[in-house]
Protein backbone atom coordinates (compact mmCIF):
# COMPACT_ATOMS: atom_id res chain seq x y z
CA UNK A 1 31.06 15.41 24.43
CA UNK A 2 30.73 18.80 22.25
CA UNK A 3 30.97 16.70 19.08
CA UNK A 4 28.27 14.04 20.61
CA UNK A 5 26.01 17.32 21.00
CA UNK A 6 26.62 18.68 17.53
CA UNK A 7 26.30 15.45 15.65
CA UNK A 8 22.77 15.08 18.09
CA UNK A 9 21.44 18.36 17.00
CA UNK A 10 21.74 17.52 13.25
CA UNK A 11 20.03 13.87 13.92
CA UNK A 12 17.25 15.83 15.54
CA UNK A 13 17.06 18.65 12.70
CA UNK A 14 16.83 16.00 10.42
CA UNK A 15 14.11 13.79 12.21
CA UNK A 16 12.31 17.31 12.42
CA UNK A 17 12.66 18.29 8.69
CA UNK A 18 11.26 14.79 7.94
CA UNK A 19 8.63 14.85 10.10
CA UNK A 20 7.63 18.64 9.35
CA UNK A 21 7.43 17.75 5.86
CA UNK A 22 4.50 15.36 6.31
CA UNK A 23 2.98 17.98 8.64
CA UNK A 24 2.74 20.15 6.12
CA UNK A 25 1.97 17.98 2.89
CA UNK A 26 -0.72 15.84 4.80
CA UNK A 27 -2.64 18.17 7.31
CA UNK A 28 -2.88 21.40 5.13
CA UNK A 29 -4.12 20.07 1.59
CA UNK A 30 -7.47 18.65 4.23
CA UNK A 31 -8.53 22.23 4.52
CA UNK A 32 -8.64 22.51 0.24
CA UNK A 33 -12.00 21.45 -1.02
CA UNK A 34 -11.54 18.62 -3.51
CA UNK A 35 -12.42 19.00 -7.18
CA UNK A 36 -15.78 17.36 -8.03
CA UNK A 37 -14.91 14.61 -10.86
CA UNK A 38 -17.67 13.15 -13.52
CA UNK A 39 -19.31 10.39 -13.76
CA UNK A 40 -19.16 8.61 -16.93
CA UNK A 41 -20.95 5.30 -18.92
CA UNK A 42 -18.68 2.21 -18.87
CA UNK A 43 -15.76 2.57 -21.52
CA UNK A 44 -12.46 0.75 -20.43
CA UNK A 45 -12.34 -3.23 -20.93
CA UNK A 46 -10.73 -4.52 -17.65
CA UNK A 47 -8.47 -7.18 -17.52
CA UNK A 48 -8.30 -8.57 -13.85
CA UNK A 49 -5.42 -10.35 -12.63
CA UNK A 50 -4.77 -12.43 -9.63
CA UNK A 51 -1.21 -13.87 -8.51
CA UNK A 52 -1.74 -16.91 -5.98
CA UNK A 53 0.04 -18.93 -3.88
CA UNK A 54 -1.93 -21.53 -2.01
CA UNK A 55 -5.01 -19.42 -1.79
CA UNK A 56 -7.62 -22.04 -2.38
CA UNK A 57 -9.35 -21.08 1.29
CA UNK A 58 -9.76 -17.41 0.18
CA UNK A 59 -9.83 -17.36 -3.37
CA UNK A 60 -13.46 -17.97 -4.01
CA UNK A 61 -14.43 -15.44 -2.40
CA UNK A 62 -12.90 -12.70 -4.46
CA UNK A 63 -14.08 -14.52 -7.58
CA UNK A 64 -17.22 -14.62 -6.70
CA UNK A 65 -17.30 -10.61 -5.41
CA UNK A 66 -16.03 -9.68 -8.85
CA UNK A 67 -18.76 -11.98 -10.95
CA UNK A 68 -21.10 -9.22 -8.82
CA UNK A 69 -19.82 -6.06 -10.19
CA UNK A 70 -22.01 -3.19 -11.57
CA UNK A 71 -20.46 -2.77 -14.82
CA UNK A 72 -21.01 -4.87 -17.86
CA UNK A 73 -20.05 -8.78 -17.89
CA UNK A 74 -18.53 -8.69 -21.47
CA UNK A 75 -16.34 -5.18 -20.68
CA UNK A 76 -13.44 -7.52 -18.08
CA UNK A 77 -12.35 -11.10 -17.29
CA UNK A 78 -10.80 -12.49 -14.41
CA UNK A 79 -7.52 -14.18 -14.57
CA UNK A 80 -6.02 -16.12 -11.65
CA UNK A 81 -2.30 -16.47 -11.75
CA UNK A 82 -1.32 -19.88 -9.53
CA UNK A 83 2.26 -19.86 -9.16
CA UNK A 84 4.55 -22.42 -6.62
CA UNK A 85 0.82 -24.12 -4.80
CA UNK A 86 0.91 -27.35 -3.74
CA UNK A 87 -2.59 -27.08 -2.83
CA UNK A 88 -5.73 -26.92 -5.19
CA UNK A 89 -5.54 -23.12 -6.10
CA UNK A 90 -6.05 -23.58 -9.76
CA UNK A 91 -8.57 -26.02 -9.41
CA UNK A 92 -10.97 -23.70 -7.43
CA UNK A 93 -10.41 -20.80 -9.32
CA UNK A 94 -11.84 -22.74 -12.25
CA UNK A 95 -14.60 -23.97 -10.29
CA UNK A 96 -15.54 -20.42 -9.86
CA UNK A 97 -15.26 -19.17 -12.83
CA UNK A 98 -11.95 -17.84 -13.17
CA UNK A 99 -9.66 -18.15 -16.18
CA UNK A 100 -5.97 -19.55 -15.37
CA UNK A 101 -3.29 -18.45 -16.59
CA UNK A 102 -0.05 -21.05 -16.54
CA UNK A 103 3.40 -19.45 -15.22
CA UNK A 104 5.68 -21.50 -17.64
CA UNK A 105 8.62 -19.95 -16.18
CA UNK A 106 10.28 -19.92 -12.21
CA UNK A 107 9.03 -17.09 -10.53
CA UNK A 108 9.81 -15.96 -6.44
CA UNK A 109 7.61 -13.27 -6.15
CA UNK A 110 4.21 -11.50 -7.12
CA UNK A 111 5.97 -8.73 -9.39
CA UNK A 112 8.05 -11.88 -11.49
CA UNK A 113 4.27 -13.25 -11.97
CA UNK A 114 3.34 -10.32 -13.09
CA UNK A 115 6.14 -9.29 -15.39
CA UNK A 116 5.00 -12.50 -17.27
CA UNK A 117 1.55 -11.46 -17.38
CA UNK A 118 2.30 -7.99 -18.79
CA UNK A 119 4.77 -9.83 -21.32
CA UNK A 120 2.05 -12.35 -22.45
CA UNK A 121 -1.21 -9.87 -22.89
CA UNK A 122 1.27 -7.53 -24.66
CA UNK A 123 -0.24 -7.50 -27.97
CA UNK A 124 -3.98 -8.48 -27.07
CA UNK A 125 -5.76 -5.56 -28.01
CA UNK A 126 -9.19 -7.30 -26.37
CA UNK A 127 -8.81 -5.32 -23.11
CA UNK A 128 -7.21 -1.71 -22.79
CA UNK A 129 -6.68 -1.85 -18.46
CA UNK A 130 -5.26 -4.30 -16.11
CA UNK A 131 -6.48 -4.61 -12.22
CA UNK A 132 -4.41 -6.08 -9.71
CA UNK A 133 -5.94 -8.12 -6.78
CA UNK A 134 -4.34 -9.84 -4.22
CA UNK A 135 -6.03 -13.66 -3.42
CA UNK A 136 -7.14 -12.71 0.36
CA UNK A 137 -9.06 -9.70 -1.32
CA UNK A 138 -13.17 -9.37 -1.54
CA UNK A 139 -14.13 -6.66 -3.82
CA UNK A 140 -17.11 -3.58 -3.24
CA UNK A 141 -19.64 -4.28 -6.69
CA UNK A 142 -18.69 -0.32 -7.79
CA UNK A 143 -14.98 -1.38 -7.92
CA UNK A 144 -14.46 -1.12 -11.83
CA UNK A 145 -17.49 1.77 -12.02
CA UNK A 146 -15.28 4.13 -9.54
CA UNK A 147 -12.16 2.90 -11.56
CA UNK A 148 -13.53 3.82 -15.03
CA UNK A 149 -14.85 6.71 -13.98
CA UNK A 150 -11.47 7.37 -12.54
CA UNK A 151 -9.79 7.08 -15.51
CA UNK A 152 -11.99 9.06 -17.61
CA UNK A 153 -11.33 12.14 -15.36
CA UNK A 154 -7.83 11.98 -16.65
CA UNK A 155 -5.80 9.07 -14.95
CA UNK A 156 -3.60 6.23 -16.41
CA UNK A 157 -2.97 4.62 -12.86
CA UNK A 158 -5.36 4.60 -9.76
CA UNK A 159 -5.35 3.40 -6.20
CA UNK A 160 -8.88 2.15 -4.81
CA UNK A 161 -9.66 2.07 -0.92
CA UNK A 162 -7.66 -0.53 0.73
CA UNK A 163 -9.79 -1.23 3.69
CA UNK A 164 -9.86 -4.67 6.53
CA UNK A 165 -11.55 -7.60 6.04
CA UNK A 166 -10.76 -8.90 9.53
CA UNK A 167 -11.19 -5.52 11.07
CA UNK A 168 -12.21 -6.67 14.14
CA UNK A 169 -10.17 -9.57 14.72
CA UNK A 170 -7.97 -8.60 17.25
CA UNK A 171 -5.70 -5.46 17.84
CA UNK A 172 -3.08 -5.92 15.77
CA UNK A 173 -5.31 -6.55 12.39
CA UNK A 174 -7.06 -3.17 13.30
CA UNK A 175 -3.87 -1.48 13.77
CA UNK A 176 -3.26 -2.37 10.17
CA UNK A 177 -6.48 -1.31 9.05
CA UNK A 178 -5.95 2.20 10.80
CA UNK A 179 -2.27 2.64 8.94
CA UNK A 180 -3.89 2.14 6.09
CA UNK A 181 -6.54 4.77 7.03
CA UNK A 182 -3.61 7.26 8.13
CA UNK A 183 -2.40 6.62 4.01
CA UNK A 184 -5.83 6.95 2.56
CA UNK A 185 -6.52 10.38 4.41
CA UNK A 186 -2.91 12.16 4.92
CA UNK A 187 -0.96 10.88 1.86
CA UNK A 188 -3.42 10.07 -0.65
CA UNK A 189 -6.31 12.18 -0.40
CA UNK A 190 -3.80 15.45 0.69
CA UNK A 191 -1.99 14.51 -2.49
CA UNK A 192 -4.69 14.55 -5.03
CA UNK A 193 -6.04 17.76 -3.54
CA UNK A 194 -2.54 19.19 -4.18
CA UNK A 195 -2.77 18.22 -7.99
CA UNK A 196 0.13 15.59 -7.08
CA UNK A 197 -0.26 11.88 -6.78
CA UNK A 198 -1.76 9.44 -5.11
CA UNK A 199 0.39 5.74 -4.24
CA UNK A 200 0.00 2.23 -5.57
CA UNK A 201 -0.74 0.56 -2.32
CA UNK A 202 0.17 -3.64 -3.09
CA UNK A 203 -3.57 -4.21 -4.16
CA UNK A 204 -6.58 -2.77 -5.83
CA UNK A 205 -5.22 -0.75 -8.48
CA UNK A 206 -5.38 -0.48 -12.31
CA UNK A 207 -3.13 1.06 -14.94
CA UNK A 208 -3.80 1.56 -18.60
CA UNK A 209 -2.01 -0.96 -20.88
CA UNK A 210 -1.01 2.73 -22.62
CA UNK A 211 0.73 3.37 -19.06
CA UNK A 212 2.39 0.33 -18.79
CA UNK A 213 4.53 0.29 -22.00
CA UNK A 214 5.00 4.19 -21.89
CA UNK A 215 6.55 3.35 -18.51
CA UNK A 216 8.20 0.30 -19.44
CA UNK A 217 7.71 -0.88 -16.07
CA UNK A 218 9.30 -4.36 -15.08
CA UNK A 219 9.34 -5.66 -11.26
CA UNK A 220 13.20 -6.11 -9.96
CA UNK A 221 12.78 -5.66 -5.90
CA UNK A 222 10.46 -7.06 -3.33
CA UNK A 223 7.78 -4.47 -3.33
CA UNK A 224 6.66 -4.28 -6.99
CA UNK A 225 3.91 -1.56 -6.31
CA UNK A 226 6.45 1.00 -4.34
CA UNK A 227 8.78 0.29 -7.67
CA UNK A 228 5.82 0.89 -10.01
CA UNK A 229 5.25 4.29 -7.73
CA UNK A 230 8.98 5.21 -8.37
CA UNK A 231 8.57 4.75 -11.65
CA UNK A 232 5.50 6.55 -12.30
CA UNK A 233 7.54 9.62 -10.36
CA UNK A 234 10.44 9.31 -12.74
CA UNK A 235 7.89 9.62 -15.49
CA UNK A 236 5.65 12.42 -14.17
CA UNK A 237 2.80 10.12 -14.30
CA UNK A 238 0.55 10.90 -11.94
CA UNK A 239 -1.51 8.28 -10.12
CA UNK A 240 -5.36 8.86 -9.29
CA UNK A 241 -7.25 8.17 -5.87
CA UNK A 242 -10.81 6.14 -5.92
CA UNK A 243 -11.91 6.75 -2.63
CA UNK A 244 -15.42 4.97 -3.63
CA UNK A 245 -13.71 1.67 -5.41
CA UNK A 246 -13.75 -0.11 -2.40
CA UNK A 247 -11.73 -3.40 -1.35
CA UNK A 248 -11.50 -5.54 1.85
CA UNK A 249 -8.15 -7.15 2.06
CA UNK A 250 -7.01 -9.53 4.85
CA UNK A 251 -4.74 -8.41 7.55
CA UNK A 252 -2.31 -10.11 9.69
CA UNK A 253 -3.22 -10.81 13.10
CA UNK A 254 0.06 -12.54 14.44
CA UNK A 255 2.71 -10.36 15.33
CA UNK A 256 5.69 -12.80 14.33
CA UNK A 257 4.35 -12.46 10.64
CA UNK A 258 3.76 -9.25 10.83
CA UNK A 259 7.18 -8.18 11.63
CA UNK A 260 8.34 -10.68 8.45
CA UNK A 261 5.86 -8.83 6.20
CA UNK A 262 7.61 -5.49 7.39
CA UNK A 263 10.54 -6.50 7.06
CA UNK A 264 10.09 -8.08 3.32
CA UNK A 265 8.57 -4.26 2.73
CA UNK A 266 11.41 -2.36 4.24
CA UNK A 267 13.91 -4.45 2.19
CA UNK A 268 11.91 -3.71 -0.73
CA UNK A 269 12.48 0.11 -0.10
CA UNK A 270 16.00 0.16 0.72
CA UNK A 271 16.37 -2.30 -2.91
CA UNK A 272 13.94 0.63 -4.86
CA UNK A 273 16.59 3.45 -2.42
CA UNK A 274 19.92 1.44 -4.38
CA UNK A 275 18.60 1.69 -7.19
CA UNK A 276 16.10 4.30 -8.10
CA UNK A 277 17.02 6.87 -6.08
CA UNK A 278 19.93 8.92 -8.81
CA UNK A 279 16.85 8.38 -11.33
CA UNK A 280 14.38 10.21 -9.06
CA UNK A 281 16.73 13.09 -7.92
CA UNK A 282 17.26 13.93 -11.66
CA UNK A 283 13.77 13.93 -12.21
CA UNK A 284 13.72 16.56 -9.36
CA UNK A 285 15.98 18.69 -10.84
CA UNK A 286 14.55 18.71 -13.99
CA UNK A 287 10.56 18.98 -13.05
CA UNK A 288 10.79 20.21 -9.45
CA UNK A 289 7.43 18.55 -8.76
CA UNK A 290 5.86 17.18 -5.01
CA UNK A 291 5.64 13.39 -6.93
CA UNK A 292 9.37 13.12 -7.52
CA UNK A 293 9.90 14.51 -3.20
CA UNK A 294 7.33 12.76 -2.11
CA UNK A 295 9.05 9.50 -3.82
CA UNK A 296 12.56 10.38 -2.46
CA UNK A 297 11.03 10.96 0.65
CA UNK A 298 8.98 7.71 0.96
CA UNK A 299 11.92 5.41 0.04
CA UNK A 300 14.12 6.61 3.15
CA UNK A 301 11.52 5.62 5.35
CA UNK A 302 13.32 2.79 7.00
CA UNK A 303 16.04 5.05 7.34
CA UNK A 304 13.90 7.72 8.78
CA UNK A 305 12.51 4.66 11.81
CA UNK A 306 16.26 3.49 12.54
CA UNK A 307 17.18 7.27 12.85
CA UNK A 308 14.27 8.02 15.45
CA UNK A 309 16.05 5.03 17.73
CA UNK A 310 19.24 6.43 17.48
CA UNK A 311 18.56 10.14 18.10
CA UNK A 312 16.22 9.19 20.92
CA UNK A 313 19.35 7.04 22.52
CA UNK A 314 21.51 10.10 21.86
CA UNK A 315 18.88 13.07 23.43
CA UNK A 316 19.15 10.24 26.91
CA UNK A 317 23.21 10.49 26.65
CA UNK A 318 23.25 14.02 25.71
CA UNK A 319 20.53 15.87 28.36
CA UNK A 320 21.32 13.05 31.02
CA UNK A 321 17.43 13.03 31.87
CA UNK A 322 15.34 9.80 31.13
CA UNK A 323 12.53 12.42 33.14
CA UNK A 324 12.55 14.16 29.52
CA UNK A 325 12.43 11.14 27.22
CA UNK A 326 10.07 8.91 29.61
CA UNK A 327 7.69 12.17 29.06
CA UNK A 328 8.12 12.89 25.24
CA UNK A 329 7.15 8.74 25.44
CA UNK A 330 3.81 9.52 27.30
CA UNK A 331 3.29 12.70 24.88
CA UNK A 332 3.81 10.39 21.80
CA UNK A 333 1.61 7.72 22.58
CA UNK A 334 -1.42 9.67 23.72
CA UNK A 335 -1.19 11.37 20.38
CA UNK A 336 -0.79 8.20 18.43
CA UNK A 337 -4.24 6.72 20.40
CA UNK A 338 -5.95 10.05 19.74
CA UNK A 339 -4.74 9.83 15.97
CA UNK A 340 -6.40 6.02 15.67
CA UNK A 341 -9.53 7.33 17.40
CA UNK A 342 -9.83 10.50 15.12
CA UNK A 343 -9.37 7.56 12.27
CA UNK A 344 -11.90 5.42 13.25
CA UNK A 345 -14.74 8.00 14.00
CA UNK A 346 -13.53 9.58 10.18
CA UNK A 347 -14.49 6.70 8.56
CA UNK A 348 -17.20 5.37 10.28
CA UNK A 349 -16.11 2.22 12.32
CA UNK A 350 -17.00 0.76 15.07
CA UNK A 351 -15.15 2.15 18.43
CA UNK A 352 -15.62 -0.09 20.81
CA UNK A 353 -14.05 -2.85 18.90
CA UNK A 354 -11.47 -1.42 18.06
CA UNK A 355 -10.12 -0.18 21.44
CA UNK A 356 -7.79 -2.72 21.55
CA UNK A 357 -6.24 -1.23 17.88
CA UNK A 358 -6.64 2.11 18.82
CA UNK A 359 -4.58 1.77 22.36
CA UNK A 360 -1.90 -0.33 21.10
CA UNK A 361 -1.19 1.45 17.55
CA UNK A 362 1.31 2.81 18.85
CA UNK A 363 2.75 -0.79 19.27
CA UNK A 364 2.06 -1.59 15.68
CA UNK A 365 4.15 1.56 14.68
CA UNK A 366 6.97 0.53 16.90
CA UNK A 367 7.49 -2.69 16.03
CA UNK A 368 7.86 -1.40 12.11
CA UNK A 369 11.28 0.42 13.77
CA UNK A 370 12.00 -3.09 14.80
CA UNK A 371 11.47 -4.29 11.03
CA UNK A 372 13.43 -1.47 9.77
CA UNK A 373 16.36 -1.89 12.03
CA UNK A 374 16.09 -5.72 10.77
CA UNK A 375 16.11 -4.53 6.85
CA UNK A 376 19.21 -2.26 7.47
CA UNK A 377 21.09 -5.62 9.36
CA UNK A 378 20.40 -7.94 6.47
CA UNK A 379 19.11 -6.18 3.57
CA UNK A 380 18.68 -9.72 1.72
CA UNK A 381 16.04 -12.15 1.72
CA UNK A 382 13.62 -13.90 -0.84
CA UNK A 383 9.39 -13.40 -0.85
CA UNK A 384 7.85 -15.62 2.01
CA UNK A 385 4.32 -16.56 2.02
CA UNK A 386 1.60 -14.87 4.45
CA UNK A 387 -1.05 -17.97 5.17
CA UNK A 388 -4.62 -16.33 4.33
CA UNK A 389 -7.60 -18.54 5.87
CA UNK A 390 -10.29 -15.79 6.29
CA UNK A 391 -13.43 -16.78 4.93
CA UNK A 392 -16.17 -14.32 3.97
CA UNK A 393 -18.23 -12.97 1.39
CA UNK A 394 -18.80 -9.14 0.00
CA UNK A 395 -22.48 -8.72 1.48
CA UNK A 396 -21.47 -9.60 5.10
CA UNK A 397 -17.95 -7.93 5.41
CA UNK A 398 -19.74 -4.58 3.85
CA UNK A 399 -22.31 -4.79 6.63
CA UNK A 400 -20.10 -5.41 9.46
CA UNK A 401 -17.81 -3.04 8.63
């Protein structure tokens, strides 16, 4: 039983250390006033690219959100990237505007599509930045005004503001919408007021065509915009924060595909933990920076969730008192609710709506333990494909959110 003890104590130090760390790098930066950035005329030539898989429901409504940007019509393109649809994706697209560009080769997942994007507009000196958009997106008109300016301030790579299209749809697409929030404010925002970086967040982000070869970024594992983070850590490249370029992406409001979504993520960070993770301790050493930490400690975040279950298991064994455990529970979840409400009223939603989300985020965040502990069991798997079927355009989804 002494050993049981001793081996509990060092789970719970190291649960603590973890979780003191994000204490400390997300809740103190808040109190630093941010540096005021300027604004600048339009400069960078965007190059907008779209991977889709049987997005003809949703589809037109991004194209038709980014034909309505504030920045000039001849200064980006849109490119939609059909890949494995057996519906009429790439006719759509062209209805709307969009050029296509043919995958000639077999590709499994968004980061393949886009390795042979980045491959193909290699030496096509008619646009200097790429933008990545997921299908389900709808776009804010400042988008590529925020980005520019953005990059002008000093930035190769920048994250926009991931925020819900189907906000209000039920609980569970809310409780999205507020993790995301939680990201934008503690990691993000904290970050970028530290002088550190920012993370590529799946969608809504652009990188310099400079970036992208000095990086020599190429897509291997399931989450190709954690990789591209890693990478930019390895590098020292820092990656900028738009809080004002604005997108609405879809959420998912069933909870059977939301634990396959997690669980396609947390495989993707255990693959980028295998691999990356010698690459980014060396850069450590050698730089001592928060990007390369902040990296290592992002990547053992599934490892992190299983941990919580087991220590929590082991402090039941160990004290003998579910009393305890039953009341660090209760302690937990009020804090997660008043977390989601303190989220909410930050950036201006609607409360009552969101009840449901706000109550049962907790919920959300325990079923990604479930995803994790999933991950670590069988580590392998191929991309699956998230339906999208949520219609709407910029104007409304900016007013009713």
């Amino acid at each position: 039983m002494k050993v049981v003890k001793i081996i509990t104590l060092i789970l719970n130090l190291v649960v603590f250390i973890y979780s003191l760390y994000f204490i400390i790098f997300g809740i103190l930066p808040l109190f630093k006033k941010k540096k005021k950035e300027k604004t600048f005329e339009p400069k960078h030539r965007f190059r907008i690219i779209i991977a889709a898989r049987n997005e003809e429901l949703v589809i037109p409504d991004l194209i038709d959100s980014l034909k309505k940007q504030d920045y000039p019509k001849d200064m980006y393109d849109i490119y939609v990237a059909p890949n494995n649809c057996t519906d009429n994706t790439k006719k759509v697209s062209l209805e709307h505007g969009a050029k296509i560009i043919d995958i000639k080769v077999p590709v499994k997942s968004k980061g393949e599509v886009l390795n042979y994007i980045y491959k193909k507009f290699r030496n096509d000196k008619s646009f200097d930045t790429y933008v990545i958009f997921d299908a389900d997106n709808v776009v804010d008109k400042n988008f590529l005004k925020e980005m520019n300016n953005k990059l002008l301030n000093g930035y190769e790579v920048a994250q926009g503001f991931r925020d819900c299209k189907n906000l209000y749809d039920n609980w569970l697409s809310g409780s999205y919408a507020i993790s995301y929030y939680l990201q934008h404010l503690f990691l993000y925002e904290t970050r970028e007021k530290l002088g550190a970086s920012a993370s590529i967040n799946g969608t809504g982000y652009v990188i310099t065509k400079k970036a992208l070869e000095k990086l020599n970024y190429k897509a291997t594992t399931l989450t190709e915009d954690i990789e591209l983070n890693t990478v930019c850590a390895i590098n020292n490249q820092k990656i900028g924060y738009a809080s004002k370029a604005i997108l609405y992406d879809e959420q998912v409001d069933k909870f059977g595909c939301s634990i396959k979504q997690r669980n396609r993520w947390n495989r993707g960070f255990l693959q980028i933990l295998k691999g990356y993770l010698k690459d980014l301790v060396t850069c450590f050493k050698k730089h001592h920076t928060l990007i390369a930490i902040d990296n290592i400690v992002l990547i053992f975040g599934p490892i992190y969730q299983v941990l919580l279950v087991i220590v929590t298991i082991m402090n039941i064994i160990v004290t003998n008192n579910i009393l305890i455990t039953l009341l660090f529970g209760v302690v937990s979840y009020l804090a997660s609710v008043l977390l989601a409400l303190f989220l909410c009223i930050y950036y201006k939603k609607k409360i009552i709506p969101l009840l449901p989300a706000i109550f049962l985020f907790s919920i959300f965040l325990v079923s990604g333990i479930i995803s994790s502990v999933i991950a670590l069991i069988k580590p392998n798997g191929e991309w699956e494909e998230i339906k999208h079927i949520k219609r709407a355009n910029i104007e409304e989804i900016a007013k009713n959110n």
